[in-house]
PDB file of N, CA and C in Angstrom:
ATOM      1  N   UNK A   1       0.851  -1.177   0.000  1.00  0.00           N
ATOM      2  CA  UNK A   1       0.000   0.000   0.000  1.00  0.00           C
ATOM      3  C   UNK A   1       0.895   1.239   0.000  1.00  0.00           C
ATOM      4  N   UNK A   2       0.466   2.197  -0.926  1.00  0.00           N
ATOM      5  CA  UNK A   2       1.555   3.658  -0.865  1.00  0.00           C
ATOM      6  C   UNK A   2       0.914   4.336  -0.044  1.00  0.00           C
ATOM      7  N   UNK A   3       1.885   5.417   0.218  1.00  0.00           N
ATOM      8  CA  UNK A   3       1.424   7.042   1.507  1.00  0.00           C
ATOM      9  C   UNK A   3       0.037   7.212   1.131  1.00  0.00           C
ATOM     10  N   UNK A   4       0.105   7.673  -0.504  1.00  0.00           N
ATOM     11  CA  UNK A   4      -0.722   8.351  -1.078  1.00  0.00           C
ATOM     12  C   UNK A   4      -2.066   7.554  -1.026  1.00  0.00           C
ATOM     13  N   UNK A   5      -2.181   6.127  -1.051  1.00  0.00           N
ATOM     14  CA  UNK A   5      -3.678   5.595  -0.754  1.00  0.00           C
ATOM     15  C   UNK A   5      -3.943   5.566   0.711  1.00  0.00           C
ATOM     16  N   UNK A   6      -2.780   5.579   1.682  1.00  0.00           N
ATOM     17  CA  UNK A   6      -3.374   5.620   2.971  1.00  0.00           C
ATOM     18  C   UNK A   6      -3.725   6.876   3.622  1.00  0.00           C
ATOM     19  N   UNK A   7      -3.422   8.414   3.037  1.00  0.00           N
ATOM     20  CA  UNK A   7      -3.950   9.661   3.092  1.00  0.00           C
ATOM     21  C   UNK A   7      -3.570  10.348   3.914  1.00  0.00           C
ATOM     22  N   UNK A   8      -3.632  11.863   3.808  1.00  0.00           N
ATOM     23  CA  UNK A   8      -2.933  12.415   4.331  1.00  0.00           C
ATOM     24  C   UNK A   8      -3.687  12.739   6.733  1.00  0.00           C
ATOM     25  N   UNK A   9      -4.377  12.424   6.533  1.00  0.00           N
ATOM     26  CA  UNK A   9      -4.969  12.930   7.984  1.00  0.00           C
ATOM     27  C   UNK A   9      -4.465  11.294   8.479  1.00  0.00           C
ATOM     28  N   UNK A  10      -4.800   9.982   7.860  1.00  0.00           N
ATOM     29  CA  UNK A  10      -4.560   8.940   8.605  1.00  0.00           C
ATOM     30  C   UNK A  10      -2.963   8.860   9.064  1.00  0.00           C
ATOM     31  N   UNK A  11      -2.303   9.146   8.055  1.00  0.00           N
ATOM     32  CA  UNK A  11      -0.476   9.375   8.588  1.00  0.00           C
ATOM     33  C   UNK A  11      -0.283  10.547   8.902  1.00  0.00           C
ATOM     34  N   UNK A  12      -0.904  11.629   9.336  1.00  0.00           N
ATOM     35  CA  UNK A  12      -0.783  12.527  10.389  1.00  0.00           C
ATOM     36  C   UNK A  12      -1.240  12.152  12.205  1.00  0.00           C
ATOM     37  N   UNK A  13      -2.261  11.578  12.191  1.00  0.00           N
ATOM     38  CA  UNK A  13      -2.721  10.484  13.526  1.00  0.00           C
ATOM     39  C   UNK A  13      -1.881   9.591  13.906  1.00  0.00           C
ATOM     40  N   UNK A  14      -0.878   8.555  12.851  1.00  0.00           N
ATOM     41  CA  UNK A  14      -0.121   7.993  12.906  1.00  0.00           C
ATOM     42  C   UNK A  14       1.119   8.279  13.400  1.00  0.00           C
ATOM     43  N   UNK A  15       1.171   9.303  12.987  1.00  0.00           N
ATOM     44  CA  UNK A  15       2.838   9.844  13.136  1.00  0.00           C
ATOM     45  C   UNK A  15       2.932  10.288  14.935  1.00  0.00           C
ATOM     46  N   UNK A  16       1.323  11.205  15.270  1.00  0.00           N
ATOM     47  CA  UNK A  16       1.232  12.042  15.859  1.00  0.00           C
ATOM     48  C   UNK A  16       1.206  10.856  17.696  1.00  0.00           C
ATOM     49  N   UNK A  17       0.008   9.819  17.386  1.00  0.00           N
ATOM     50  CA  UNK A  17       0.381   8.559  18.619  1.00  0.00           C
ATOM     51  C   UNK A  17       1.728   8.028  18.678  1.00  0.00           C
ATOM     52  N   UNK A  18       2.665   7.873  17.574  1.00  0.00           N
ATOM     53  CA  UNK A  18       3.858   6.954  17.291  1.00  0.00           C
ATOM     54  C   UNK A  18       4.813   7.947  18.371  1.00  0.00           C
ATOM     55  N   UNK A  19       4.455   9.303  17.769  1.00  0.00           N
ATOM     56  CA  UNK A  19       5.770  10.232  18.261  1.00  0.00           C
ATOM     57  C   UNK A  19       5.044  10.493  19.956  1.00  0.00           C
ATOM     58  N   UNK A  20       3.814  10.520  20.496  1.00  0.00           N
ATOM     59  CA  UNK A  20       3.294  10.474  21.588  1.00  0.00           C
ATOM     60  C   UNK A  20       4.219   8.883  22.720  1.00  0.00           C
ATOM     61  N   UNK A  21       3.777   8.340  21.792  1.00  0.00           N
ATOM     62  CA  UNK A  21       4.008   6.740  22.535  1.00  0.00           C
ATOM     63  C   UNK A  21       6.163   6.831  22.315  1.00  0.00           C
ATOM     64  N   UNK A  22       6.467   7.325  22.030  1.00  0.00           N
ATOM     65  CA  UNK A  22       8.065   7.548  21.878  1.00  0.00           C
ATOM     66  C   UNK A  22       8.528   8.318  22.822  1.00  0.00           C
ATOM     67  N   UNK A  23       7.758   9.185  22.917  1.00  0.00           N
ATOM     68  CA  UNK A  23       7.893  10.667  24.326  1.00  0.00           C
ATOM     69  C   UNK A  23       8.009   9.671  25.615  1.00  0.00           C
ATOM     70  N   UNK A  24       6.704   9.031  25.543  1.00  0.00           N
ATOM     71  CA  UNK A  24       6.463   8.413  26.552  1.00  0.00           C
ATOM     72  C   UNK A  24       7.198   7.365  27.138  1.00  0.00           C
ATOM     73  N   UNK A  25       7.937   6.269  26.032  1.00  0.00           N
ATOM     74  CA  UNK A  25       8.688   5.193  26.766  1.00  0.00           C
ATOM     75  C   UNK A  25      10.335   6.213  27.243  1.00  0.00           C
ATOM     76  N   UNK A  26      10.448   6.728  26.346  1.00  0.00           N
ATOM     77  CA  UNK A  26      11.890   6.947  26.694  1.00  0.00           C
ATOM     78  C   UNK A  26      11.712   8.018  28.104  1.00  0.00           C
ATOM     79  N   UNK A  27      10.897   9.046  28.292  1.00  0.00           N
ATOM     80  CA  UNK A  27      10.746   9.514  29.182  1.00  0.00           C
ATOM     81  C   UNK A  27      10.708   8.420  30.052  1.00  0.00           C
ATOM     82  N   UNK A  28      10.005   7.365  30.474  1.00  0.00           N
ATOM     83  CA  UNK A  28       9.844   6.394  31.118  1.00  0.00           C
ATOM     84  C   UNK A  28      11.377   5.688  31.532  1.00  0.00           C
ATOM     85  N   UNK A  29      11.772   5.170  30.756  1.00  0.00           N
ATOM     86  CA  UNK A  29      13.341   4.659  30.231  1.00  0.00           C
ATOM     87  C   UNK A  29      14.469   5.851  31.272  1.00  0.00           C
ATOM     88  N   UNK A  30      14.119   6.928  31.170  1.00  0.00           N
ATOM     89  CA  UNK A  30      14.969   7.865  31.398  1.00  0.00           C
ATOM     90  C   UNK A  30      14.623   8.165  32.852  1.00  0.00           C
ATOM     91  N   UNK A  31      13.295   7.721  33.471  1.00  0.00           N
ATOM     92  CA  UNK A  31      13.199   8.044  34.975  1.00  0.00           C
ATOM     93  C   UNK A  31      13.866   6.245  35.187  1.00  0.00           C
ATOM     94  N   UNK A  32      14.060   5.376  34.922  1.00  0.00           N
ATOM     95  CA  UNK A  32      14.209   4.397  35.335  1.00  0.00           C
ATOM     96  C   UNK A  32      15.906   4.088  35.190  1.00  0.00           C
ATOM     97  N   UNK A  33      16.425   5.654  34.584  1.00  0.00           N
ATOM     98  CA  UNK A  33      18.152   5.516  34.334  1.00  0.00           C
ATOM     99  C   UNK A  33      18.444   4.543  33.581  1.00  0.00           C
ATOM    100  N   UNK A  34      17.429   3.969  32.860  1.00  0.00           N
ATOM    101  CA  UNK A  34      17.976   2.429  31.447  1.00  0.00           C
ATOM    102  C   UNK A  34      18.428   3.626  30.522  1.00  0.00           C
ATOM    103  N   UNK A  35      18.183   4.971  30.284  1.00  0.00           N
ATOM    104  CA  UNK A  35      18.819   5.781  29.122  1.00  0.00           C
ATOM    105  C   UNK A  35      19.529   7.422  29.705  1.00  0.00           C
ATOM    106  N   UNK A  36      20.629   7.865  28.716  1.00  0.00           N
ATOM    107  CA  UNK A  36      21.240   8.798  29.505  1.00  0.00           C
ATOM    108  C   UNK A  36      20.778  10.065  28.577  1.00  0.00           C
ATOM    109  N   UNK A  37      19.515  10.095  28.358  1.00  0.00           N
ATOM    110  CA  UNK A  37      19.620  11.296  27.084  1.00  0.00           C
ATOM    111  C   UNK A  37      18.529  12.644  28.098  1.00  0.00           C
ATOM    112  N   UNK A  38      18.840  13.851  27.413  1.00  0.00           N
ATOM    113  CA  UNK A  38      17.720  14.636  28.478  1.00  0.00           C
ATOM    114  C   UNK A  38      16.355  14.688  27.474  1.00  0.00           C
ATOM    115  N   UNK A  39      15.525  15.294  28.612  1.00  0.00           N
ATOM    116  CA  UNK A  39      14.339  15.517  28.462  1.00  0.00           C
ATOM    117  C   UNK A  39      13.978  16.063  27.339  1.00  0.00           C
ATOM    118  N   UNK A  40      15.027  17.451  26.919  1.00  0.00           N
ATOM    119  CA  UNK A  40      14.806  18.181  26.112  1.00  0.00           C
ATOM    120  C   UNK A  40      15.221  17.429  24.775  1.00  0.00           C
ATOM    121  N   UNK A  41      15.824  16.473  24.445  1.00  0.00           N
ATOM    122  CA  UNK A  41      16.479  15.639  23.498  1.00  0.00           C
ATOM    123  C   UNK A  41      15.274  14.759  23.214  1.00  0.00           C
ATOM    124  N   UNK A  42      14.623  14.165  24.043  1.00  0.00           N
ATOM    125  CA  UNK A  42      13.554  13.185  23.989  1.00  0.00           C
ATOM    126  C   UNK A  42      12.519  14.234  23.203  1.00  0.00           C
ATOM    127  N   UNK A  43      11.824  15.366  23.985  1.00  0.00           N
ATOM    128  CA  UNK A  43      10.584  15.905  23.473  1.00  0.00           C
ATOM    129  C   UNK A  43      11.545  16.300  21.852  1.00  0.00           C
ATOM    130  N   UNK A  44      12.489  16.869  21.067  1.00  0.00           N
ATOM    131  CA  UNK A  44      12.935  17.641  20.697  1.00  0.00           C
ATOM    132  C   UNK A  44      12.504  16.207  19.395  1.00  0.00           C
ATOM    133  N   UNK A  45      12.671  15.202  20.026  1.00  0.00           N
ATOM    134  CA  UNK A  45      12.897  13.661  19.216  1.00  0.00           C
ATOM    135  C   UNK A  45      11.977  13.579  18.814  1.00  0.00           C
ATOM    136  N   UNK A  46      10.774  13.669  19.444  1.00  0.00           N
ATOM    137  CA  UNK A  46       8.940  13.396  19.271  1.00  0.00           C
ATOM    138  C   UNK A  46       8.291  14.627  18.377  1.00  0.00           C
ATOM    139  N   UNK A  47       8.729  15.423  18.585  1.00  0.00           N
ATOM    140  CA  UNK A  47       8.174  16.695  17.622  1.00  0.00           C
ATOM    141  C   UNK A  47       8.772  16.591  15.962  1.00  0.00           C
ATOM    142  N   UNK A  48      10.471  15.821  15.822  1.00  0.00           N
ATOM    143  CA  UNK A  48      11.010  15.786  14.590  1.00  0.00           C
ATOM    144  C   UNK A  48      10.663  14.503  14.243  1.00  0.00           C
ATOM    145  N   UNK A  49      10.055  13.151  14.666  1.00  0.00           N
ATOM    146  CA  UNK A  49       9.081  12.252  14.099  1.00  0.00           C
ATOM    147  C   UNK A  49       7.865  12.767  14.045  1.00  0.00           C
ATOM    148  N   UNK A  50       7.216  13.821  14.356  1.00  0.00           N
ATOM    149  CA  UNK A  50       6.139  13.965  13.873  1.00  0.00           C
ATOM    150  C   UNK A  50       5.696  15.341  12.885  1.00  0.00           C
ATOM    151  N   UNK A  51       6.854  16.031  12.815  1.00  0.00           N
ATOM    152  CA  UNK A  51       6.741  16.748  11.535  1.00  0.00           C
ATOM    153  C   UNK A  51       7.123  16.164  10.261  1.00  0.00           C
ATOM    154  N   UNK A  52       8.177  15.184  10.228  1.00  0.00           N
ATOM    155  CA  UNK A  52       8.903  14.294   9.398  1.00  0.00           C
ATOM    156  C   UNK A  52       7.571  13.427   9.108  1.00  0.00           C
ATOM    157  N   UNK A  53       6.634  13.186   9.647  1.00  0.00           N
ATOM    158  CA  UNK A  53       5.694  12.252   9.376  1.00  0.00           C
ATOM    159  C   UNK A  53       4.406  12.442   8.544  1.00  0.00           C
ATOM    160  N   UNK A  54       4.497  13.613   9.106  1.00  0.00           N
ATOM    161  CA  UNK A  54       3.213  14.494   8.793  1.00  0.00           C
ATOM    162  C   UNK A  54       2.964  15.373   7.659  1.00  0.00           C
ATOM    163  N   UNK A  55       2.098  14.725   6.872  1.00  0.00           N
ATOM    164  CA  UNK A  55       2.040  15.355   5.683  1.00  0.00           C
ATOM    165  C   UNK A  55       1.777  17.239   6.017  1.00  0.00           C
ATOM    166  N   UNK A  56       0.607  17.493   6.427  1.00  0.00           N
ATOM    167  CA  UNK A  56       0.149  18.355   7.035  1.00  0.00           C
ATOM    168  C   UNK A  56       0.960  19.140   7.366  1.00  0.00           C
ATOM    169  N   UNK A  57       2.065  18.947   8.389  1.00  0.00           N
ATOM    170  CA  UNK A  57       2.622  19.692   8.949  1.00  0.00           C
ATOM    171  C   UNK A  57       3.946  20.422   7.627  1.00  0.00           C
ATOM    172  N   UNK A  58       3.999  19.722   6.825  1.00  0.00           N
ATOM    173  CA  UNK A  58       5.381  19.288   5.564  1.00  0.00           C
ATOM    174  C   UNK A  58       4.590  21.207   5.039  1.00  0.00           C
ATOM    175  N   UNK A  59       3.173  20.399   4.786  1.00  0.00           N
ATOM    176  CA  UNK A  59       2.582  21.221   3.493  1.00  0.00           C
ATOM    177  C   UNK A  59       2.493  22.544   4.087  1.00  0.00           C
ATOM    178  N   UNK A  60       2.196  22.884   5.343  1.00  0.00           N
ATOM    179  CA  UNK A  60       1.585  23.958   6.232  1.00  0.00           C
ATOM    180  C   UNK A  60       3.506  25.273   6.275  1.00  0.00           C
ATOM    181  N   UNK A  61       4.793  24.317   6.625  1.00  0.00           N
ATOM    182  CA  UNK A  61       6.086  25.064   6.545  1.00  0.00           C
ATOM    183  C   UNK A  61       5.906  25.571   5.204  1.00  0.00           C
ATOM    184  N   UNK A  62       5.955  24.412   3.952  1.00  0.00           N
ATOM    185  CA  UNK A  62       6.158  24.764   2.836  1.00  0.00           C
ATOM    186  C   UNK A  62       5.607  25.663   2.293  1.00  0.00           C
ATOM    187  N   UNK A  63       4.620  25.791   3.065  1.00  0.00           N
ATOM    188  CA  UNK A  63       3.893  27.293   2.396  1.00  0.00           C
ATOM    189  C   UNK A  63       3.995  28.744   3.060  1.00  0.00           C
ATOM    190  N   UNK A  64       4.590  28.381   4.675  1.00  0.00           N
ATOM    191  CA  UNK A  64       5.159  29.404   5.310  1.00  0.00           C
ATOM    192  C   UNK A  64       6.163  29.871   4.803  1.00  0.00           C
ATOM    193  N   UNK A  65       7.061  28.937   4.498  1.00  0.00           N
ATOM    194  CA  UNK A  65       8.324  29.116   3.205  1.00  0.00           C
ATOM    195  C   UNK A  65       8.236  29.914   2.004  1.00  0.00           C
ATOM    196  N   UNK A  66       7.215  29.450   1.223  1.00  0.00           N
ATOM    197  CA  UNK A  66       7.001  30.393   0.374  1.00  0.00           C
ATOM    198  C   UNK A  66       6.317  31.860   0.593  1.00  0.00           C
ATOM    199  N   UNK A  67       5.774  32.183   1.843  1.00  0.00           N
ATOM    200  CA  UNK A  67       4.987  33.326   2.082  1.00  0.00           C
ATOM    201  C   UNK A  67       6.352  34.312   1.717  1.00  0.00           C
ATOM    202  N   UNK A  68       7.042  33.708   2.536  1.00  0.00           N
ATOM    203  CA  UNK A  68       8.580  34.642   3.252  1.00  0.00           C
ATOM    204  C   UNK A  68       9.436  34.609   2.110  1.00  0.00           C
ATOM    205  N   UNK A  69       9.167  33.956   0.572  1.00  0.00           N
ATOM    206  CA  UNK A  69      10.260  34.097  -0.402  1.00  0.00           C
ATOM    207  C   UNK A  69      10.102  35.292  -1.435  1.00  0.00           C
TER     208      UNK A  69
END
């Protein structure tokens, strides 16, 4: 199955639980000292899987981009 038949709002939801549920273990991971990374590295991690994911979010810069060219 391609991106393009599974659409753009369903791999924005996707991206958006994936990068939620990522926040969450490693934050988890990281109170339990199994990982040495900070907080700000973790959230910083979850926001760049979910713009990277997100169609939406791709199309919404790209056009902020062009406002400003």
């Amino acid at each position: 199955m391609s991106l393009k038949k599974i659409g753009a709002k369903v791999l924005s939801k996707g991206a958006m639980i994936f990068s939620n549920l990522w926040i969450a273990t490693l934050t988890i991971l990281k109170g339990l000292d199994k990982i040495n990374l900070s907080i700000n590295e973790i959230i910083v991690s979850g926001v760049v899987i979910t713009a990277v994911w997100t169609p939406t979010f791709i199309s919404i810069i790209a056009d902020k981009i062009k406002e400003k060219i």
